[in-house]
C-alpha atoms as a PDB file:
ATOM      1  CA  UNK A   1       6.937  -4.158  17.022  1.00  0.00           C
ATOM      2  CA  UNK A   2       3.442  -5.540  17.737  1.00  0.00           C
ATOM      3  CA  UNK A   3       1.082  -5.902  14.893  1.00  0.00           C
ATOM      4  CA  UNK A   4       4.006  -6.184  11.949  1.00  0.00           C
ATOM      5  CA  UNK A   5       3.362  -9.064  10.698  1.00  0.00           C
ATOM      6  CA  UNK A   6      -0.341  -8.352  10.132  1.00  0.00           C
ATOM      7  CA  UNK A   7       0.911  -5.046   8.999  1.00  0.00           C
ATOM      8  CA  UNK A   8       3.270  -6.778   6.581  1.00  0.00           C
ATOM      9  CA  UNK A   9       0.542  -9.001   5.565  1.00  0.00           C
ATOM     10  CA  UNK A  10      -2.224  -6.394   4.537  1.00  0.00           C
ATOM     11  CA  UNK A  11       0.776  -5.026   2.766  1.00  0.00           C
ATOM     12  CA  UNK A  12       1.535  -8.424   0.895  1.00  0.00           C
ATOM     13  CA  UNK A  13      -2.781  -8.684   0.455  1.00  0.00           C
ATOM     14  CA  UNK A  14      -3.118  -5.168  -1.119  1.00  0.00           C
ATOM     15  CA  UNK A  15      -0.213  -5.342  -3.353  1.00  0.00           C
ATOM     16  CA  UNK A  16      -1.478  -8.904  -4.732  1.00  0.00           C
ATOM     17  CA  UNK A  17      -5.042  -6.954  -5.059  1.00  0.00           C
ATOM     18  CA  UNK A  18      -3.557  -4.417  -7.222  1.00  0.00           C
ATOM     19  CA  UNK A  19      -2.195  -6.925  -9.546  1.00  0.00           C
ATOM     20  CA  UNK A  20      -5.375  -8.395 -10.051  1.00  0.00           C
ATOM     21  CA  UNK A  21      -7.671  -5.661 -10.576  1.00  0.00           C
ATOM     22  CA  UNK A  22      -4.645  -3.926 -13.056  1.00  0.00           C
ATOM     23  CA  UNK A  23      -5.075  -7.425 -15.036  1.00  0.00           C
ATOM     24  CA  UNK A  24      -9.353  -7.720 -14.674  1.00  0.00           C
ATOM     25  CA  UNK A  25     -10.022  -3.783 -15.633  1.00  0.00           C
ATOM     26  CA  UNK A  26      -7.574  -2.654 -18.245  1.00  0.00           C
ATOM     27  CA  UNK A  27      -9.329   0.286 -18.836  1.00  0.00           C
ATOM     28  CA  UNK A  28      -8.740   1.581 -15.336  1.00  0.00           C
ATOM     29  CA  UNK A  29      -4.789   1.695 -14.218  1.00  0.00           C
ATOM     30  CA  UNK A  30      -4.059   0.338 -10.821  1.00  0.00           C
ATOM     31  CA  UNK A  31      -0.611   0.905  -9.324  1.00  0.00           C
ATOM     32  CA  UNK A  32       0.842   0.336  -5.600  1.00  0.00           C
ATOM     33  CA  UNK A  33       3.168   2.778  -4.375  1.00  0.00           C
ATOM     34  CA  UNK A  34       6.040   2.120  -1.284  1.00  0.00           C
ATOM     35  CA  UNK A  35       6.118   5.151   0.508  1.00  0.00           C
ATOM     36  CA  UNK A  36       9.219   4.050   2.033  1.00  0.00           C
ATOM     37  CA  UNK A  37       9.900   4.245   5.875  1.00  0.00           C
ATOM     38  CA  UNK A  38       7.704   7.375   7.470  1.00  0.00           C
ATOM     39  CA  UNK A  39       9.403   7.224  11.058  1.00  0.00           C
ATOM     40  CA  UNK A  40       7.092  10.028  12.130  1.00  0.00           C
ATOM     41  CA  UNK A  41       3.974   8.846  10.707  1.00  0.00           C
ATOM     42  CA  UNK A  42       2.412   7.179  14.504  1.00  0.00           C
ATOM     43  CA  UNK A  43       3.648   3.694  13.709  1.00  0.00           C
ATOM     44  CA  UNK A  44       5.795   3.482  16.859  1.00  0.00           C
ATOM     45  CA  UNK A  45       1.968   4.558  19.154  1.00  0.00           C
ATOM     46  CA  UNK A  46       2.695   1.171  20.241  1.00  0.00           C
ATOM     47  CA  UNK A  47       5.912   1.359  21.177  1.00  0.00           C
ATOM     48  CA  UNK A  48       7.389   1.561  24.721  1.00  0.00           C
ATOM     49  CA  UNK A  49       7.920   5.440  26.116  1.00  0.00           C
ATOM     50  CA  UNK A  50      11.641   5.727  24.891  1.00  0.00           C
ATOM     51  CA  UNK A  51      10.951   4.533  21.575  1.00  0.00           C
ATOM     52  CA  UNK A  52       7.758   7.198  21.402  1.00  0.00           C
ATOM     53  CA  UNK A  53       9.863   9.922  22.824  1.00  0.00           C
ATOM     54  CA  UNK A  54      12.418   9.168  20.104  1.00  0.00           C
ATOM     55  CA  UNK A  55       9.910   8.826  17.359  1.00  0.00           C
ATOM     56  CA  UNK A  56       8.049  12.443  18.454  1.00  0.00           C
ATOM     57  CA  UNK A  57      11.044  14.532  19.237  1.00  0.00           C
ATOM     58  CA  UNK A  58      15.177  12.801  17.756  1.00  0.00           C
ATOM     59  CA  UNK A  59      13.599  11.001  14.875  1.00  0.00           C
ATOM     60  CA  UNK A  60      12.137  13.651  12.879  1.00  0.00           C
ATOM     61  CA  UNK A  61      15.495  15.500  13.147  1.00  0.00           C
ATOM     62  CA  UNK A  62      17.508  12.785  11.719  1.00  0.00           C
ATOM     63  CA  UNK A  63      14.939  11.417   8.726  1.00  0.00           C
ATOM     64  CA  UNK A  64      16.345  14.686   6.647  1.00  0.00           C
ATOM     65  CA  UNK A  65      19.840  13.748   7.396  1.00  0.00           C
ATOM     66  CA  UNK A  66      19.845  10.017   7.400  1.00  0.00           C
ATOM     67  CA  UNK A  67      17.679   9.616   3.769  1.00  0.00           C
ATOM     68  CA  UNK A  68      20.449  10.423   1.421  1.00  0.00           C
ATOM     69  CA  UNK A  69      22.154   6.891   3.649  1.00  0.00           C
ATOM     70  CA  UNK A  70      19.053   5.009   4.321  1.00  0.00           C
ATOM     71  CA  UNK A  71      17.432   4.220   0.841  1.00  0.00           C
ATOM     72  CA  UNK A  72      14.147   2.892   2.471  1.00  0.00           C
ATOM     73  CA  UNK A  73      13.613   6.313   4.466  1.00  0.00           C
ATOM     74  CA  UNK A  74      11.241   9.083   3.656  1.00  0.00           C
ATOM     75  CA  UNK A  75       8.704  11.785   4.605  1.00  0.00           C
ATOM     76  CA  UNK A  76       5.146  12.358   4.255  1.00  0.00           C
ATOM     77  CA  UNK A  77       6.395  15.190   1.468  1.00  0.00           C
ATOM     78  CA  UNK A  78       8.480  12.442  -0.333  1.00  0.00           C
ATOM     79  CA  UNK A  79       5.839  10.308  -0.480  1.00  0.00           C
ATOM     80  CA  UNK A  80       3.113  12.322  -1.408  1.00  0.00           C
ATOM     81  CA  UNK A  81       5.765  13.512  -4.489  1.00  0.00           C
ATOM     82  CA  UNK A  82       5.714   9.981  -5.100  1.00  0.00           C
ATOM     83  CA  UNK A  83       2.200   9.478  -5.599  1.00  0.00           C
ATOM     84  CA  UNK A  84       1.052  12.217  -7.634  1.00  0.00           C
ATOM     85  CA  UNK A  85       4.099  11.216  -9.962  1.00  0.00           C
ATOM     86  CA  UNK A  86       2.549   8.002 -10.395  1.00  0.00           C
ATOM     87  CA  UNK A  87      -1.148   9.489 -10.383  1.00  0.00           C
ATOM     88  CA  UNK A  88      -0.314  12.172 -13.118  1.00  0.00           C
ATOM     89  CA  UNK A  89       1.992   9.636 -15.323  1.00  0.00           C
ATOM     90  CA  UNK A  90       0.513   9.306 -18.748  1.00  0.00           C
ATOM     91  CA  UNK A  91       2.221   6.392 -20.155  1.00  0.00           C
ATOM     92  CA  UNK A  92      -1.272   4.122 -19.285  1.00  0.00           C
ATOM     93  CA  UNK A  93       1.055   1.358 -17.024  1.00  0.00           C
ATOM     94  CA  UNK A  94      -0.829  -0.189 -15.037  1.00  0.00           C
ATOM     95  CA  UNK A  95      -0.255  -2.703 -12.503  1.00  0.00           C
ATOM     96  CA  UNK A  96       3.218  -1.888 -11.806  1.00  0.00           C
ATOM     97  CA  UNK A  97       4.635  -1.561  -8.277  1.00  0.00           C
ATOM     98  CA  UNK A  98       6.735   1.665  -7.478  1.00  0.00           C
ATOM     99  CA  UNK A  99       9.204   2.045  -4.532  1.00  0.00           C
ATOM    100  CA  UNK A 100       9.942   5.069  -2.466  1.00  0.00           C
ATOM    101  CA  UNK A 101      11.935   6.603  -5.168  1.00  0.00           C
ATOM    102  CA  UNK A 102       9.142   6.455  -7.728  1.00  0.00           C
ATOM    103  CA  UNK A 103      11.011   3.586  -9.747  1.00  0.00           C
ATOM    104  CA  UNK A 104       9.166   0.065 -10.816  1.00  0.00           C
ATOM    105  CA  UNK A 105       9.989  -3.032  -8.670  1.00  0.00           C
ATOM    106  CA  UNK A 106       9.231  -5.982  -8.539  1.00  0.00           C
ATOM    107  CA  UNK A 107       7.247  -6.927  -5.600  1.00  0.00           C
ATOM    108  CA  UNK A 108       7.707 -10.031  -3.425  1.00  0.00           C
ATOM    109  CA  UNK A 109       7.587 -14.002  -5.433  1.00  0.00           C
ATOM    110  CA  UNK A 110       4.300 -14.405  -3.304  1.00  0.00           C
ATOM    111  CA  UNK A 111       2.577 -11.433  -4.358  1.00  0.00           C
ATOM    112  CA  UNK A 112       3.911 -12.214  -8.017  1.00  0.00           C
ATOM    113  CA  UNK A 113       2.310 -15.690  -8.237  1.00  0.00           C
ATOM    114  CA  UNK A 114      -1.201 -14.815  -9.595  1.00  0.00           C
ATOM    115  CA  UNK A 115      -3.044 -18.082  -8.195  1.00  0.00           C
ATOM    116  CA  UNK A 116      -2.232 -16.546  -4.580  1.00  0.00           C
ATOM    117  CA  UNK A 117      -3.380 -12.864  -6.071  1.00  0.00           C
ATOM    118  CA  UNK A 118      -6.716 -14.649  -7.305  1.00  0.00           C
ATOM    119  CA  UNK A 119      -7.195 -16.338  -3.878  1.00  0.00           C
ATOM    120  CA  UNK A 120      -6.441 -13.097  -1.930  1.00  0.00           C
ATOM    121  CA  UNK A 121      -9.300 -11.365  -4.326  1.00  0.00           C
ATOM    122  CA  UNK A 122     -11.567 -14.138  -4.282  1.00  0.00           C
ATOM    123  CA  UNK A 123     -11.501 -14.834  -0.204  1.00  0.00           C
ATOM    124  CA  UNK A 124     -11.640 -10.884  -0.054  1.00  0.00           C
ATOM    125  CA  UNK A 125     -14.664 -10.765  -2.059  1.00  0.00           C
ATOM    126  CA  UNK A 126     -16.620 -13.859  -0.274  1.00  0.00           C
ATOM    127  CA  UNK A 127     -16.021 -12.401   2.496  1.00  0.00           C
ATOM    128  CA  UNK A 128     -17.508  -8.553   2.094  1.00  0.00           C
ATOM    129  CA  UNK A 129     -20.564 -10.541  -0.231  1.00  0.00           C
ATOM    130  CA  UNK A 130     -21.507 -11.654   3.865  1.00  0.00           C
ATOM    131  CA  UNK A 131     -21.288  -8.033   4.770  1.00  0.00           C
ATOM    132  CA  UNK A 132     -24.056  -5.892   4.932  1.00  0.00           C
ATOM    133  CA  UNK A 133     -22.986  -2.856   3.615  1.00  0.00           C
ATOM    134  CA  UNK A 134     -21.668  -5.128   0.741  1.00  0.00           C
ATOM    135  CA  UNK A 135     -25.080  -6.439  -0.096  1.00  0.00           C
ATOM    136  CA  UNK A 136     -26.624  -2.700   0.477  1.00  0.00           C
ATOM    137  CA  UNK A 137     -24.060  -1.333  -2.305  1.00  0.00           C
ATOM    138  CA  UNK A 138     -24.498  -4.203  -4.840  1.00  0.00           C
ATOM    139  CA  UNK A 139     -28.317  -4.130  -4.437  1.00  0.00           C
ATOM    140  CA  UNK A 140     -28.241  -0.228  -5.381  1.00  0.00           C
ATOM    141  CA  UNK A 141     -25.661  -0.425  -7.651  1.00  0.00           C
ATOM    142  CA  UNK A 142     -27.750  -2.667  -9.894  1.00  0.00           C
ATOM    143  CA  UNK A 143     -30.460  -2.133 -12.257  1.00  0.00           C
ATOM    144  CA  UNK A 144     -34.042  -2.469 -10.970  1.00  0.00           C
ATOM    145  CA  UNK A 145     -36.189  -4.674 -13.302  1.00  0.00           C
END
């Protein structure tokens, strides 16, 4: 599929950013949520026309059938359960990864080393501080002397 290993890798980035700014802001809960495998989300756009066709019209026909097999898929519906369970839990968890069934994994070793979390932050913020919409939200974001 083109584009999945930057697609895994913003993945990989995000999750390593949530487990960051869980440990910097305590007082704000961070969580990452795997919605699982969406078949009919659009991921497939790329896709030659067979795998399309399949993806519009035999896929979304199976995904009901096939989840109680397939672990890994789900629906937009399933997901969005998901992430209101997670929203509206009131146990104060935070930084805690959640897979498509709502339970707590463990995410990959890489995203679970903080020094590459830090670096994924840190490069992440250098990088927007050269932005100008960056600079236009800090400068009004902070006090005026």
């Amino acid at each position: 599929m083109p584009g999945a290993d930057a697609y895994a890798t913003s993945k990989q980035c995000t999750l390593a950013t949530v487990m960051v700014f869980a440990r910097e802001t305590q007082r704000l809960h961070f969580n990452a949520v795997e919605p699982g495998v969406n078949p009919t989300t659009g991921l497939s756009r790329d896709a030659n026309a067979f795998v399309r066709f399949l993806s519009k019209y035999i896929i979304p026909l199976l995904v009901p059938l096939l989840m109680p097999f397939i672990k890994v898929l789900s629906t937009p519906k399933r997901a969005a359960r998901v992430i209101t369970k997670v929203l509206i839990d009131a146990t104060g968890q935070t930084g805690v990864y959640y897979d498509e069934g709502g339970h707590p994994v463990l995410g990959s070793a890489l995203v679970r080393d903080p020094k590459f979390a830090e670096r994924v932050v840190a490069e992440t913020r250098a990088f927007l501080s050269t932005t100008l919409m960056y600079k236009e939200i800090s400068t009004a974001s902070s006090p005026t002397q």
